[in-house]
Protein backbone atom coordinates (compact mmCIF):
# COMPACT_ATOMS: atom_id res chain seq x y z
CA UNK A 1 21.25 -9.80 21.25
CA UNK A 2 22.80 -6.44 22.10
CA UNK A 3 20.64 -3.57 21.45
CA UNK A 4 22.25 0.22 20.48
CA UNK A 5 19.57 3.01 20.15
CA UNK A 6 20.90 6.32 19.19
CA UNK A 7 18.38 8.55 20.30
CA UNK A 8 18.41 11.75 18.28
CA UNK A 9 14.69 13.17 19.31
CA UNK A 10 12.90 14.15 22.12
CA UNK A 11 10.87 10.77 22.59
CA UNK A 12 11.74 8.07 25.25
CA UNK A 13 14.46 5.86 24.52
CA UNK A 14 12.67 3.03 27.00
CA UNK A 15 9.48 2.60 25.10
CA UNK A 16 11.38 1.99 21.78
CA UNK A 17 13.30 -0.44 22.66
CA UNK A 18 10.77 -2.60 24.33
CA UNK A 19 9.10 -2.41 20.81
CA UNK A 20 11.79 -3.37 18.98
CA UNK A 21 13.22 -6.22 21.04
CA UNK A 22 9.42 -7.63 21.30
CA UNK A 23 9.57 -6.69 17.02
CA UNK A 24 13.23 -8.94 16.64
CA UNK A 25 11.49 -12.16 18.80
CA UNK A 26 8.85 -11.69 16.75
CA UNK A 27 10.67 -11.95 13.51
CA UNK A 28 13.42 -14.32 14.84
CA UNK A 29 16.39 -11.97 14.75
CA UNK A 30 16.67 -11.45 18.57
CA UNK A 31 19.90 -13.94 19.00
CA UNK A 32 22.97 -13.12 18.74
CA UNK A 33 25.21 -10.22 17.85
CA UNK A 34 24.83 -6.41 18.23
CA UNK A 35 21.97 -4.28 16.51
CA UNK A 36 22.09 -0.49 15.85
CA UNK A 37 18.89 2.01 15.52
CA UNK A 38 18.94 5.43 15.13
CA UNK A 39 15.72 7.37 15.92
CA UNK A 40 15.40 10.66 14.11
CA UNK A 41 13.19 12.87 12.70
CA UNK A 42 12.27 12.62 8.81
CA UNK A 43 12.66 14.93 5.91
CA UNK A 44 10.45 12.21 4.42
CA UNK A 45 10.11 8.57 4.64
CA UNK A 46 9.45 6.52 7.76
CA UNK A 47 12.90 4.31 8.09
CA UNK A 48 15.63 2.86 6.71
CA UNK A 49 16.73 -0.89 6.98
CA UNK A 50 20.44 -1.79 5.57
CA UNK A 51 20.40 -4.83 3.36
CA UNK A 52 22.19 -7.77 5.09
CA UNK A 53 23.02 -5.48 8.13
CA UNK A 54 21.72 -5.44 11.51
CA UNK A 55 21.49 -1.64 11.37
CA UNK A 56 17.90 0.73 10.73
CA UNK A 57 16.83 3.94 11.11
CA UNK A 58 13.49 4.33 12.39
CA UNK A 59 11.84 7.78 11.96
CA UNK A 60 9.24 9.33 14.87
CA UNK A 61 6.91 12.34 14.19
CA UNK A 62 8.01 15.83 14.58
CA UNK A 63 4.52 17.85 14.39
CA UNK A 64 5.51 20.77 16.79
CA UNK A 65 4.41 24.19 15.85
CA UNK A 66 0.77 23.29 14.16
CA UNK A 67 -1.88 23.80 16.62
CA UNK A 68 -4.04 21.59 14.82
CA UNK A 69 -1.58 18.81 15.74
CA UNK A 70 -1.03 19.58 19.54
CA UNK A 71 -2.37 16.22 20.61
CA UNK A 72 -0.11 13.90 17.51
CA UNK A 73 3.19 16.32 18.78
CA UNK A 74 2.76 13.78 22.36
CA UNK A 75 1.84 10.63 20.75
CA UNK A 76 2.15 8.33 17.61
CA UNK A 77 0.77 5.04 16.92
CA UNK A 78 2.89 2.22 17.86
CA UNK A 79 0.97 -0.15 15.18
CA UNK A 80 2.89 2.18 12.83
CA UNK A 81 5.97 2.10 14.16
CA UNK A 82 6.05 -1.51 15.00
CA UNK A 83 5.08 -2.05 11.15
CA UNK A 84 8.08 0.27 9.99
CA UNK A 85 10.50 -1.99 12.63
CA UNK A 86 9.21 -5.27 11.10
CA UNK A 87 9.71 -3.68 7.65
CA UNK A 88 13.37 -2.55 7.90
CA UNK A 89 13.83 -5.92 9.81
CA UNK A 90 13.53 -7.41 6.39
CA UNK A 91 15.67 -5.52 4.37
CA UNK A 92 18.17 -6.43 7.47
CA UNK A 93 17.47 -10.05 6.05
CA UNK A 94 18.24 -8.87 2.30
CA UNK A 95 14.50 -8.65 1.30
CA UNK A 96 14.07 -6.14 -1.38
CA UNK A 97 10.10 -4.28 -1.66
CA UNK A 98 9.22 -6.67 -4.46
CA UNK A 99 9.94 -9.92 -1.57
CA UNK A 100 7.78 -8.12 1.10
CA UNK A 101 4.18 -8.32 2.04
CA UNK A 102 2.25 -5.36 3.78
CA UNK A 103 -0.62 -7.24 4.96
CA UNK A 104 1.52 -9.83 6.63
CA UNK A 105 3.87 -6.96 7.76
CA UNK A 106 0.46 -4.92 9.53
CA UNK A 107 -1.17 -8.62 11.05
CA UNK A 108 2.56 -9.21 12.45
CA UNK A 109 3.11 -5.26 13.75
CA UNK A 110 -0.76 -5.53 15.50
CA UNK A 111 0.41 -8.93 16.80
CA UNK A 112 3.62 -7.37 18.70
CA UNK A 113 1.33 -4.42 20.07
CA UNK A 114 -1.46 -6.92 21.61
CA UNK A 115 0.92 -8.06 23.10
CA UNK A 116 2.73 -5.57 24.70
CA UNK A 117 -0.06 -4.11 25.25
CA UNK A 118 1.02 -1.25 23.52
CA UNK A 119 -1.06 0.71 21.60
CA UNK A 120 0.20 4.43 22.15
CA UNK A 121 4.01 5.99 22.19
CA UNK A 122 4.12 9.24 24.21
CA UNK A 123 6.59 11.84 23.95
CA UNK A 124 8.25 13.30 26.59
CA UNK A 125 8.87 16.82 26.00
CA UNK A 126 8.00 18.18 22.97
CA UNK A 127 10.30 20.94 21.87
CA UNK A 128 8.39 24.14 21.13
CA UNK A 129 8.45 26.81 18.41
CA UNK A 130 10.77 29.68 19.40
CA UNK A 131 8.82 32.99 20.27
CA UNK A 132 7.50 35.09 17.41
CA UNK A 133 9.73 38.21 19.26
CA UNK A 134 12.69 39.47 17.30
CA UNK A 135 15.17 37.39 19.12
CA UNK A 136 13.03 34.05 18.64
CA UNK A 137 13.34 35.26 14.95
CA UNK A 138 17.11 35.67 14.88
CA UNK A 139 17.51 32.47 17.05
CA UNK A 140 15.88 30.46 14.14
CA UNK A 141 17.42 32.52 11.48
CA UNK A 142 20.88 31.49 13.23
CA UNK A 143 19.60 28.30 13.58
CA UNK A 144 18.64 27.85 10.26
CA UNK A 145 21.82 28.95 8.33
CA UNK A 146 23.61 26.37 11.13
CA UNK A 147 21.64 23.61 9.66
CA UNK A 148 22.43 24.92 6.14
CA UNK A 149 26.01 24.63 6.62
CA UNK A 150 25.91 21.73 8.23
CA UNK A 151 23.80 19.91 5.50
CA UNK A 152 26.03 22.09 2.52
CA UNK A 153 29.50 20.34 4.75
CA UNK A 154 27.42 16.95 4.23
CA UNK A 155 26.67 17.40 0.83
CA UNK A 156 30.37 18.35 -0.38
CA UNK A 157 31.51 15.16 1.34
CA UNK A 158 29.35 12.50 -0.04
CA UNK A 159 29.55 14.21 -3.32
CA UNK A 160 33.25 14.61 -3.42
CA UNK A 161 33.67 12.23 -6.66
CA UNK A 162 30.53 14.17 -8.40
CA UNK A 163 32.50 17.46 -7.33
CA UNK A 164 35.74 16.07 -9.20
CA UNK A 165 33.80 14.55 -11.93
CA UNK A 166 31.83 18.09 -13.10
CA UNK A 167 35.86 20.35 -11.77
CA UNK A 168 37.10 17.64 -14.61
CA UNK A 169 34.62 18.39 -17.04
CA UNK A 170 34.88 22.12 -16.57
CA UNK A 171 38.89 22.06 -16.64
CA UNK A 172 37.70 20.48 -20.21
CA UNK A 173 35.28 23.15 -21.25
CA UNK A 174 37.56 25.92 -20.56
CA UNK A 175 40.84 24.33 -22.34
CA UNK A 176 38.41 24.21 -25.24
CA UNK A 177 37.29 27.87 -25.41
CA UNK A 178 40.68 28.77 -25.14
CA UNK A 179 41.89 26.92 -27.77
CA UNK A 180 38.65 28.28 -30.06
CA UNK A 181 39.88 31.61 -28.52
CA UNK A 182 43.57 31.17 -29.96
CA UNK A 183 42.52 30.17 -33.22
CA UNK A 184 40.14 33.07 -33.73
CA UNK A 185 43.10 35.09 -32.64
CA UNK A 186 45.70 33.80 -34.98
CA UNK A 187 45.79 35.59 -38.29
CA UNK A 188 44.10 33.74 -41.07
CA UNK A 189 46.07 31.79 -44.13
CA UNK A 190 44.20 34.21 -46.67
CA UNK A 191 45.28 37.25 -44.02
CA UNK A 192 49.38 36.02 -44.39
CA UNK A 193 49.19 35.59 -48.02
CA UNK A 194 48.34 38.84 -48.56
CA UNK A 195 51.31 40.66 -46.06
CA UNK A 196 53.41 38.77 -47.99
């Protein structure tokens, strides 16, 4: 099996992928063909597994900037991750939630970690907060409206038919007022009869 990790964080590429190959053995989808990950940090959610794909995204901690978390911003559990793996591993097979089991899914994720011997993923370098100076403020004020634009760009392309749909509806709308707007312009039967 041919492994491609796209690597969009700051954690270690290595680590990840000796989890997920030991994961695919595990679950008997390490032959043949080529299987894509993306690793990426979450607006919510832990992964994603494409039904009848071999294609997941796998989603690793971003805690940076709490000091409370300062110790979770280097490490996660790799129980948890190996668990999320398994699970995505089954929508990969077509499994749906209602198909899956979450005990079986923990027993086989602690399983894979024994035997690795894995029990903790470290980060490399965790990115840090900007500086509270005026600059650091402007960098993630610029950085912010980038990621704005960039997500409002996203948006108007997957929503292109939506976009159409409600420009149709409001082409609609508009022809209708104006045809209210005509008749409440045009004299009145009663209002001819009486020029006449």
């Amino acid at each position: 099996m041919k492994l491609v990790i796209e690597n969009e964080t700051d954690w270690p590429t290595g680590e990840f992928r000796k989890l997920f190959l030991a994961c695919a053995k595990h679950e008997g989808m390490d032959h043949g063909g080529t299987y894509r990950v993306l690793l990426y940090y979450p607006r919510g959610g832990s992964g994603w597994g494409y039904y009848n794909r071999r294609e997941m995204k796998i989603a690793l901690p971003n805690w940076v900037g709490f000091p409370e978390d300062r110790e979770r911003a280097t490490s996660c559990c790799a129980i948890d991750r190996a668990r999320t793996i398994i699970h995505e591993m089954g929508h990969n097979r077509g499994l749906r939630h209602k198909d899956m089991n979450g005990a079986a899914e923990q027993a086989a994720a602690v399983e894979v970690c024994d035997a690795l011997g894995l029990n903790v993923l470290y980060r490399s370098k965790p990115k840090l907060k900007r500086s509270a100076t005026a600059a650091g403020r402007e960098g993630i004020a610029r950085d912010k409206l980038a990621e704005i634009e960039l997500k409002l760009v996203d948006l108007d392309v997957q929503h292109k038919r939506a976009v159409a749909r409600w420009t149709k509806k409001l082409r609609k709308a508009k022809a209708s007022v104006r045809r209210y707007d005509r008749l409440a312009a045009a004299p009145k039967q009663s209002d001819r009869d009486h020029r006449s």
